[in-house]
C-alpha atoms as a PDB file:
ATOM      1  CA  UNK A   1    -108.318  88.901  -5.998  1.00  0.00           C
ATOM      2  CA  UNK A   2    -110.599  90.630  -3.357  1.00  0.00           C
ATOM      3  CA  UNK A   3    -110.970  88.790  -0.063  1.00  0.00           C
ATOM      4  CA  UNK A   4    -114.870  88.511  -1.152  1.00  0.00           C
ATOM      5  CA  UNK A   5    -114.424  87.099  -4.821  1.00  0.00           C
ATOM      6  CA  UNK A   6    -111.727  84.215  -2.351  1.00  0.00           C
ATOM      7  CA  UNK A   7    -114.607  83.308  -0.498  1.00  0.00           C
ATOM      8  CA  UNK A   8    -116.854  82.898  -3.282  1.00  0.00           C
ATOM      9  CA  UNK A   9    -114.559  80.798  -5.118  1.00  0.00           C
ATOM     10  CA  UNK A  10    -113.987  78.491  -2.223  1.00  0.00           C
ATOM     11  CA  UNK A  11    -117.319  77.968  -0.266  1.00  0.00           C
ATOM     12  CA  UNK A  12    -117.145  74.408  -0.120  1.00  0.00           C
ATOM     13  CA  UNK A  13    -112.945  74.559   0.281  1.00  0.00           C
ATOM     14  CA  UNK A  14    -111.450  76.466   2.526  1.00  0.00           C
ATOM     15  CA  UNK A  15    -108.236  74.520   2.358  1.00  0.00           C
ATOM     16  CA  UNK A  16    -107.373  72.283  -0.372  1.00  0.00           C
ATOM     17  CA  UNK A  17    -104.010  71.198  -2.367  1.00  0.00           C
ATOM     18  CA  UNK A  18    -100.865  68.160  -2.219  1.00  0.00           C
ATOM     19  CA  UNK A  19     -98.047  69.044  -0.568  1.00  0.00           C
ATOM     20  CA  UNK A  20     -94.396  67.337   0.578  1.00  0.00           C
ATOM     21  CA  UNK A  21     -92.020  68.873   2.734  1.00  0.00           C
ATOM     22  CA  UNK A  22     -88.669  67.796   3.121  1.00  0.00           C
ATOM     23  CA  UNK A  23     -86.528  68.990   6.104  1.00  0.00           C
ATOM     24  CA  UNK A  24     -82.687  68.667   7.737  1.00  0.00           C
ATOM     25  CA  UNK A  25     -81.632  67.505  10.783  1.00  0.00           C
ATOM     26  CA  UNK A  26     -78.395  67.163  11.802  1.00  0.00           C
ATOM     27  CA  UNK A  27     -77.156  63.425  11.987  1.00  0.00           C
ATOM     28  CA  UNK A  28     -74.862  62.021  14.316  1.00  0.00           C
ATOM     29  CA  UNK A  29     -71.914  62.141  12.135  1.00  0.00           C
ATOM     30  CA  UNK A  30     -70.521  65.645  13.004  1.00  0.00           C
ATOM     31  CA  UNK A  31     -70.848  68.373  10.272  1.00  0.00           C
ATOM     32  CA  UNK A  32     -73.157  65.989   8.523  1.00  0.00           C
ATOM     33  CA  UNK A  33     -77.445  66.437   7.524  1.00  0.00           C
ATOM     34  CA  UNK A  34     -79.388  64.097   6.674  1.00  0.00           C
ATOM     35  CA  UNK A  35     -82.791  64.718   5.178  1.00  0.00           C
ATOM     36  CA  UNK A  36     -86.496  63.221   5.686  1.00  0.00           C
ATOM     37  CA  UNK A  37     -89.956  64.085   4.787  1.00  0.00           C
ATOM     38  CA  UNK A  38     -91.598  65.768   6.970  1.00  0.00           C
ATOM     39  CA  UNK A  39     -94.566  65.480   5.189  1.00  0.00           C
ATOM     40  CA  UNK A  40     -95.301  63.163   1.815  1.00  0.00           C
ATOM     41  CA  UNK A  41     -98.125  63.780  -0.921  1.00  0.00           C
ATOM     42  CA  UNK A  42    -100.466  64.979   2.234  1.00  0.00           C
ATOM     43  CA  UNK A  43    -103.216  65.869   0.039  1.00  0.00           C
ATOM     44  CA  UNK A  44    -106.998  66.670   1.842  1.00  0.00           C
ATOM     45  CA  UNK A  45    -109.696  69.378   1.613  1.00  0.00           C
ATOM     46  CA  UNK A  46    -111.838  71.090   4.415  1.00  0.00           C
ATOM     47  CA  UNK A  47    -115.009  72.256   3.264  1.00  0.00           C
ATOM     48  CA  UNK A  48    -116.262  75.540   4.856  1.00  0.00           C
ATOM     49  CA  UNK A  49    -117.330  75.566   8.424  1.00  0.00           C
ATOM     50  CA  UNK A  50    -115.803  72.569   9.029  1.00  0.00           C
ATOM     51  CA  UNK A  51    -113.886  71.119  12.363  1.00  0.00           C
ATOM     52  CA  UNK A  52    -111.111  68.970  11.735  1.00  0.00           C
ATOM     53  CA  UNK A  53    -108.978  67.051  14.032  1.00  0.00           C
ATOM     54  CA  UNK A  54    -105.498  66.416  13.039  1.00  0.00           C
ATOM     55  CA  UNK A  55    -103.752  63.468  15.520  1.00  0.00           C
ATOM     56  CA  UNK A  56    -100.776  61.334  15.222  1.00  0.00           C
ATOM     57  CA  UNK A  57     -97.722  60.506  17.031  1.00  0.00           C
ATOM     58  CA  UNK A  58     -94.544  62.688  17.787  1.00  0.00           C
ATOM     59  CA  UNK A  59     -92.786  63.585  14.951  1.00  0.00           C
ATOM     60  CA  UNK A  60     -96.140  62.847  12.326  1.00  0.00           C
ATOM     61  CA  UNK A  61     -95.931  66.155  10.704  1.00  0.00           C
ATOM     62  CA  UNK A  62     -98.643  67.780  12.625  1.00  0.00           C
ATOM     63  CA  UNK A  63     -96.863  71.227  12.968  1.00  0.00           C
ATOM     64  CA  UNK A  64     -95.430  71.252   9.873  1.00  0.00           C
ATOM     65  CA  UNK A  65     -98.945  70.724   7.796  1.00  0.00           C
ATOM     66  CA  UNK A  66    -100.336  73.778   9.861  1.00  0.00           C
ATOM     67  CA  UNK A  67     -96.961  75.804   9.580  1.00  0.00           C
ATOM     68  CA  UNK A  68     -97.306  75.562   5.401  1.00  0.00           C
ATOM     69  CA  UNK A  69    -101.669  76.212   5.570  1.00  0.00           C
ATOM     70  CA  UNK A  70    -100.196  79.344   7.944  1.00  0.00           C
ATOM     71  CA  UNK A  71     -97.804  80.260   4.842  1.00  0.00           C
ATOM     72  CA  UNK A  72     -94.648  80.105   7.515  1.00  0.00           C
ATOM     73  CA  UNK A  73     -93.415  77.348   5.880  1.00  0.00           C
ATOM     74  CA  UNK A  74     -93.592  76.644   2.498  1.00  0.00           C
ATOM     75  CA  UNK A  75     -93.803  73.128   0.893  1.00  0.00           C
ATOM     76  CA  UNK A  76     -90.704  71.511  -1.170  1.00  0.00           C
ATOM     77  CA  UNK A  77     -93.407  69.927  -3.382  1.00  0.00           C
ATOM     78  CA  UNK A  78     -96.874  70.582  -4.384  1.00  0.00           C
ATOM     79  CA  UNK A  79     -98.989  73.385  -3.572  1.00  0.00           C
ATOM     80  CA  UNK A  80    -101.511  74.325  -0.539  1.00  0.00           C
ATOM     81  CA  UNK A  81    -104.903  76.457  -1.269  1.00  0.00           C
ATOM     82  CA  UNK A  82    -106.214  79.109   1.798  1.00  0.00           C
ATOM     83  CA  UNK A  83    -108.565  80.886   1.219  1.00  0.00           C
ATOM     84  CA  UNK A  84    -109.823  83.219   4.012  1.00  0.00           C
ATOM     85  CA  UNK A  85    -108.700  85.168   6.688  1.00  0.00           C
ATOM     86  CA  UNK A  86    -106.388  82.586   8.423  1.00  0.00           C
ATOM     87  CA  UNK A  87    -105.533  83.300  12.807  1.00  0.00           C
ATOM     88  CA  UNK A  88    -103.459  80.907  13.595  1.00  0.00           C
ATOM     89  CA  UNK A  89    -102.321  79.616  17.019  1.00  0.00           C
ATOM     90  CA  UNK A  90     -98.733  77.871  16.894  1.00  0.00           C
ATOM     91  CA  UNK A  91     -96.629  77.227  18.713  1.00  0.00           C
ATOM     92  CA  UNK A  92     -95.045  79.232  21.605  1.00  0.00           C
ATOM     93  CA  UNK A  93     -94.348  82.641  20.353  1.00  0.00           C
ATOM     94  CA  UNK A  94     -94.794  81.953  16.690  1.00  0.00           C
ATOM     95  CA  UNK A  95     -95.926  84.695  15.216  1.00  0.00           C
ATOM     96  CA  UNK A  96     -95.427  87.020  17.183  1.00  0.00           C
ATOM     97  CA  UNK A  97     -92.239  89.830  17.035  1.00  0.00           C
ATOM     98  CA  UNK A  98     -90.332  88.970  20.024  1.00  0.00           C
ATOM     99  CA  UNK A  99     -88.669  92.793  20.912  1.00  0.00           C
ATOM    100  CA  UNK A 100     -92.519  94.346  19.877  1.00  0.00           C
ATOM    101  CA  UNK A 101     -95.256  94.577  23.516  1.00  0.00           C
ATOM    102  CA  UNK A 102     -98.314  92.658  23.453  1.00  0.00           C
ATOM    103  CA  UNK A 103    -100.136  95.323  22.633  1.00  0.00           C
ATOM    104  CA  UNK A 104     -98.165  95.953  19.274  1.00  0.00           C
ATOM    105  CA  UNK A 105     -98.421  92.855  18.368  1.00  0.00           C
ATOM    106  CA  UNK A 106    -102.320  92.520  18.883  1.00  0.00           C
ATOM    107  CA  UNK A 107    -102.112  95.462  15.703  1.00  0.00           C
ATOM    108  CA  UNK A 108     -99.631  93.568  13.999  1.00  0.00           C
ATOM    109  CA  UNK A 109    -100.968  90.290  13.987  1.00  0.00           C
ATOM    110  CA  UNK A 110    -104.435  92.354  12.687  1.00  0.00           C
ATOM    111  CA  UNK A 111    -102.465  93.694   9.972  1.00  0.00           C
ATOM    112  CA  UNK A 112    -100.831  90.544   8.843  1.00  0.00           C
ATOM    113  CA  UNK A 113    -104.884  89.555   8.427  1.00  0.00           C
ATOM    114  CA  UNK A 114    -105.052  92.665   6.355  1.00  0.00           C
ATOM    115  CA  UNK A 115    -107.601  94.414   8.881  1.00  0.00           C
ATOM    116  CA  UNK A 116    -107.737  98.177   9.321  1.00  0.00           C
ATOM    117  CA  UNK A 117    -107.071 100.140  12.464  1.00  0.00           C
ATOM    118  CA  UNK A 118    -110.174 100.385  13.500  1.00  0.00           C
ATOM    119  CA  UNK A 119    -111.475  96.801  13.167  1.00  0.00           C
ATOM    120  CA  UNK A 120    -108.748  95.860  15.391  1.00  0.00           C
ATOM    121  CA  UNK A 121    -109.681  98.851  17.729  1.00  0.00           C
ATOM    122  CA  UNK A 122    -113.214  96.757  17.527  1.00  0.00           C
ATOM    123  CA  UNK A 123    -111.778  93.970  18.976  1.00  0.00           C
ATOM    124  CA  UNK A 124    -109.254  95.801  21.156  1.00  0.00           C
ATOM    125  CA  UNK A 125    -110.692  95.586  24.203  1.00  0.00           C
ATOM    126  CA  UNK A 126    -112.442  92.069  24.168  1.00  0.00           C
ATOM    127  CA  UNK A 127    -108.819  90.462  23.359  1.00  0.00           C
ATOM    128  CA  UNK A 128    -107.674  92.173  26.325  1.00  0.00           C
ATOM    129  CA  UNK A 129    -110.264  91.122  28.783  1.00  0.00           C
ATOM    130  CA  UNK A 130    -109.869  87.405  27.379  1.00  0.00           C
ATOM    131  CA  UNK A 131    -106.195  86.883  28.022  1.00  0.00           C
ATOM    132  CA  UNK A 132    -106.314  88.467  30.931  1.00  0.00           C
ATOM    133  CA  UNK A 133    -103.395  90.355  30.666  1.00  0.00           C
ATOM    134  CA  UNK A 134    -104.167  93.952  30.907  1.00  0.00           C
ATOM    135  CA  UNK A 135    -101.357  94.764  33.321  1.00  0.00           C
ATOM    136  CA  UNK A 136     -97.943  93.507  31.080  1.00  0.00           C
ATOM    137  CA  UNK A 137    -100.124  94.735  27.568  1.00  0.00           C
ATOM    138  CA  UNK A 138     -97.240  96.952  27.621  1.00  0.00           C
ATOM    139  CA  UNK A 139     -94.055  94.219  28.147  1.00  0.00           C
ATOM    140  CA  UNK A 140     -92.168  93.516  25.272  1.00  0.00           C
ATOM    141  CA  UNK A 141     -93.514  89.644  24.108  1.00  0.00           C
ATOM    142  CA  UNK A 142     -90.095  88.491  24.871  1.00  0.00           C
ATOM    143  CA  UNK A 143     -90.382  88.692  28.855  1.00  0.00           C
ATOM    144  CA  UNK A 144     -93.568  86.814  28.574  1.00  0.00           C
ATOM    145  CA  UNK A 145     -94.097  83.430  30.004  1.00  0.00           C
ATOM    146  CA  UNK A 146     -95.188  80.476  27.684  1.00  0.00           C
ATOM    147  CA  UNK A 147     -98.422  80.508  29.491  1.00  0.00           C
ATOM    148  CA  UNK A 148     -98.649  84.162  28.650  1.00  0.00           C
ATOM    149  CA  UNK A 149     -97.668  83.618  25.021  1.00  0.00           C
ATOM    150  CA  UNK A 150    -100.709  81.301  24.640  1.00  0.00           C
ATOM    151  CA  UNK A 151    -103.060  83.275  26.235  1.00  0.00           C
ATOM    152  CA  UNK A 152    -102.054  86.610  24.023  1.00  0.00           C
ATOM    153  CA  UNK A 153    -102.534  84.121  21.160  1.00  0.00           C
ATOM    154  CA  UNK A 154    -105.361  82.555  21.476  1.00  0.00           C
ATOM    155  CA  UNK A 155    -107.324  85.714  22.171  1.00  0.00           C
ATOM    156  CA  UNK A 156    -106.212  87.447  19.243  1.00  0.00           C
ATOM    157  CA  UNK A 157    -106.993  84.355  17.188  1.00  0.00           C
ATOM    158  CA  UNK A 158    -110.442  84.134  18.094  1.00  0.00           C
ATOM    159  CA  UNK A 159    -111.265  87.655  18.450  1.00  0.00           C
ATOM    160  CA  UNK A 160    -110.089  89.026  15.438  1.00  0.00           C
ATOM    161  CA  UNK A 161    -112.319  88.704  12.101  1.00  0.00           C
ATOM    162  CA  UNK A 162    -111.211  85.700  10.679  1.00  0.00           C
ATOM    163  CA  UNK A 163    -113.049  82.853   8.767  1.00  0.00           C
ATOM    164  CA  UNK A 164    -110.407  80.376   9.436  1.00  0.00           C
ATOM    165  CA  UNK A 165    -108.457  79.143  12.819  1.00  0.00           C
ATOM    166  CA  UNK A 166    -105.448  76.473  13.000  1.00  0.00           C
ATOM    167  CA  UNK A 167    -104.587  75.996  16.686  1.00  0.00           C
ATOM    168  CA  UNK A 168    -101.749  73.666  17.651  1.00  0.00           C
ATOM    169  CA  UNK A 169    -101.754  71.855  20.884  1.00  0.00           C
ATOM    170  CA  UNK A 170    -101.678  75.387  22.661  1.00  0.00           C
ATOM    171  CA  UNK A 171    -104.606  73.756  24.850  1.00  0.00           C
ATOM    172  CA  UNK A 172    -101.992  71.632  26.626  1.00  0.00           C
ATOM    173  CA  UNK A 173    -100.074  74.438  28.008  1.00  0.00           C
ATOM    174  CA  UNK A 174    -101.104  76.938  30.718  1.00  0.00           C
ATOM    175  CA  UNK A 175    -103.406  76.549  33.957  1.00  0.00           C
ATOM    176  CA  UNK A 176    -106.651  74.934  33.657  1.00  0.00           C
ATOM    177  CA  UNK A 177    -109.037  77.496  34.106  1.00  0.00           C
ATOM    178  CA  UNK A 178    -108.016  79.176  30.587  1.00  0.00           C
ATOM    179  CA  UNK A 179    -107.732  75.867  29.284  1.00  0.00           C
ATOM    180  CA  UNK A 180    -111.834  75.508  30.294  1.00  0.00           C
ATOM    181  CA  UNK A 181    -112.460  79.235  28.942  1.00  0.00           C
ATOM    182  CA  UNK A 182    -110.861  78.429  25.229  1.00  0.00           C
ATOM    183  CA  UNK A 183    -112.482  74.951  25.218  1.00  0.00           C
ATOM    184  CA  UNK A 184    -115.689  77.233  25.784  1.00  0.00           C
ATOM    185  CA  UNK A 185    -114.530  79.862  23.240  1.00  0.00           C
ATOM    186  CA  UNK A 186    -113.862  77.153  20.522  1.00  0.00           C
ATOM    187  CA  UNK A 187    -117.026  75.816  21.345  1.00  0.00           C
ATOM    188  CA  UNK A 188    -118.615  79.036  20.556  1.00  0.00           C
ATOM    189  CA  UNK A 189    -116.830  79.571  17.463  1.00  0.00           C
ATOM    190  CA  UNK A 190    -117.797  76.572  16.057  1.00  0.00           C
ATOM    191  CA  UNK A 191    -121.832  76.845  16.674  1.00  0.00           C
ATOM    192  CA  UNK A 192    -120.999  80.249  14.437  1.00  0.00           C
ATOM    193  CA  UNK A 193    -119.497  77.833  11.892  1.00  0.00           C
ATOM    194  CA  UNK A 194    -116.202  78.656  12.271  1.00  0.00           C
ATOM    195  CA  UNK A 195    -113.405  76.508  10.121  1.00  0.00           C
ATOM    196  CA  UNK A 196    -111.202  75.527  12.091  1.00  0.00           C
ATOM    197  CA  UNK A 197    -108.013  72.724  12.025  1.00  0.00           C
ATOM    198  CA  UNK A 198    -107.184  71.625  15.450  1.00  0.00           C
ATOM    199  CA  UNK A 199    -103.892  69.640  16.528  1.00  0.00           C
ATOM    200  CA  UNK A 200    -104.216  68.169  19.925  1.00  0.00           C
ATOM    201  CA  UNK A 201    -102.988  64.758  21.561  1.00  0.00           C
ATOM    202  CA  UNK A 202    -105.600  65.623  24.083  1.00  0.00           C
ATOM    203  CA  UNK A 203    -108.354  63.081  22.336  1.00  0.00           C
ATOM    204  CA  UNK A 204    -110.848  63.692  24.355  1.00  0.00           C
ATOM    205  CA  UNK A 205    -111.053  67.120  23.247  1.00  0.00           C
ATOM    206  CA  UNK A 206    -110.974  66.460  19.729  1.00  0.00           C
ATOM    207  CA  UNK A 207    -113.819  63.937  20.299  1.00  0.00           C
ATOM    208  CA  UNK A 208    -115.996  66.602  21.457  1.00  0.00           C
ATOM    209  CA  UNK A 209    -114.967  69.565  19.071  1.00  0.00           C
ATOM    210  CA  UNK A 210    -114.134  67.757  15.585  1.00  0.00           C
ATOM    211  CA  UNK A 211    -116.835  65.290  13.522  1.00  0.00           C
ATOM    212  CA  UNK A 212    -113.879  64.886  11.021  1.00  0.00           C
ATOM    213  CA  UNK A 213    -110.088  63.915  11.799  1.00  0.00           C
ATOM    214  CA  UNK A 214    -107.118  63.149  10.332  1.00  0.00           C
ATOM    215  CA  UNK A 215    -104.474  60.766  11.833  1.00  0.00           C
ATOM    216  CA  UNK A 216    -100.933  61.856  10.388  1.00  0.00           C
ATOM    217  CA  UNK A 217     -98.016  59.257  10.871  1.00  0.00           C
ATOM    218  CA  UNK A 218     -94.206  59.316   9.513  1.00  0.00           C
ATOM    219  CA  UNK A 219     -96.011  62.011   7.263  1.00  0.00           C
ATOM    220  CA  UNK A 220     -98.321  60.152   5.392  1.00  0.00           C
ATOM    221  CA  UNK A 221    -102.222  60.712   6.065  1.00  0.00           C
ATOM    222  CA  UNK A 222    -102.959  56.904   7.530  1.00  0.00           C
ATOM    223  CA  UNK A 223    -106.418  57.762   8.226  1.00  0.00           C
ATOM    224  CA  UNK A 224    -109.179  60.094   7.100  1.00  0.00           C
ATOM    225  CA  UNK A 225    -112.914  60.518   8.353  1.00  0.00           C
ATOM    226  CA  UNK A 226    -115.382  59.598  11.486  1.00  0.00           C
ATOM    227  CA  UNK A 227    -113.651  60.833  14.219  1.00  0.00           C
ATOM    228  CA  UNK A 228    -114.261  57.912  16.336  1.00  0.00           C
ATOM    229  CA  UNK A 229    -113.318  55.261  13.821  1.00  0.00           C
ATOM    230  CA  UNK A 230    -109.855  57.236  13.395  1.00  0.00           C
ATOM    231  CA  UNK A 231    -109.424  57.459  16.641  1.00  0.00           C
ATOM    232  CA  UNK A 232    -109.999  53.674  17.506  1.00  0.00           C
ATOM    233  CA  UNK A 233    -107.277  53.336  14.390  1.00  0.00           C
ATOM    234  CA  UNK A 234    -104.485  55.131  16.000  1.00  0.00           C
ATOM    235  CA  UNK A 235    -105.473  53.718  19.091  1.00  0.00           C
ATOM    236  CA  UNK A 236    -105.313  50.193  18.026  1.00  0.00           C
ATOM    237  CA  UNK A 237    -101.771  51.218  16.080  1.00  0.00           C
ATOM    238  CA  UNK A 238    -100.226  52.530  19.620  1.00  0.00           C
ATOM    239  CA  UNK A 239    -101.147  49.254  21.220  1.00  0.00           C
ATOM    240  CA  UNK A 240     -99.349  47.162  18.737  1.00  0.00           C
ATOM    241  CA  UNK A 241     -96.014  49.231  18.374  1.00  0.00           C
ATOM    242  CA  UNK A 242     -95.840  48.810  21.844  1.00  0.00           C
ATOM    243  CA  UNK A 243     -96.356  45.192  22.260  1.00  0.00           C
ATOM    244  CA  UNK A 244     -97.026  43.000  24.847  1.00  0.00           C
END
């Protein structure tokens, strides 16, 4: 199906679908797994141009629910519907082709999105200037920093010509001055009517960016709409697991 007939189909749902993903983790008898759901009948839509917040505890699911809408992971159960050009910023060096420079990967990450040469050339030089990292464009991704990684992500995320962005908790690491100029960038994106899923444990930040959010826990959705009102939820949830 062409990208345009996708986007037509799904104007009002950008992402959409039930999934369940069951993982292994080594347990402490030796040579022994034992198994858990990561994630359990998560089922949700995002309607286009829409800013959701995704929050939770350690260990919710978060990562995994935005590794299976990236189509890294894919579920054990159920199904998950995209459609759009998804940029996605993961975690630390996800993504990315470790023994490849920045600047190869800046065209490879374009081509993953299906984009020709030249709309990447388009963006080229804007993706440069934003992660500010001109002088190691040619340093294999592997020698980067994680601060580096993020910055070389982001920029290619929301510079390239996609309609959809899933950013997890990159925000928290590197120095605050880029933290300030992709808080700005998001900001900017989202006036456009970007879609957009953000992860963050910063709430302060998904107060001010996402309307809608989702609180995730032992990978179950336990809470779905006003921002605020989720928020106070979890909030109120944190103060009674830890007790007096």
């Amino acid at each position: 199906m062409a990208m345009h007939e996708a986007l037509e189909n799904a104007v009002r749902a950008p992402f959409r679908g039930l999934a369940s993903a069951l993982v292994r983790r080594p347990s402490w008898k030796q040579g022994a797994d034992r198994t858990f759901w990561a994630l359990r009948e998560v089922s949700f839509t995002v309607s286009r141009g829409e800013v959701l917040g995704i929050i939770g505890p350690n260990g919710a699911g978060k990562s995994v629910l935005l590794r299976i809408l990236s189509r890294i992971t894919s579920p054990t159960e159920g199904h998950a519907e995209v459609h759009g050009r998804t940029g996605s910023v993961l975690r630390v060096g996800a993504g990315f082709h470790p023994e490849l420079t920045g600047r190869e990967n800046i065209y490879m990450n374009g081509m993953i999105l299906g984009m020709k040469r030249a709309e990447v050339d388009r963006n080229f030089g804007d993706i440069v200037a934003f992660s500010e990292l001109d002088q190691f464009l040619d340093t294999p991704i592997k020698r980067y920093s994680s601060g580096m990684h993020v910055r070389l992500s982001f920029a290619i995320a929301s510079h390239l010509e996609t309609e959809i962005m899933l950013i997890d908790e990159v925000l928290a690491v590197g120095d605050e001055a880029f933290q300030e100029k992709a808080v700005r960038r998001l900001r900017m994106l989202m006036d456009r009517g970007q879609t957009a899923l953000l992860v963050s444990h910063d709430l302060d930040l998904i107060r001010s960016l996402c309307p809608r959010t989702i609180l995730l826990s032992d990978g179950r959705i336990q809470g779905d709409g006003d921002t605020e009102e989720v928020i106070a939820r979890y909030l109120g949830k944190a103060r009674e697991e830890a007790g007096p």
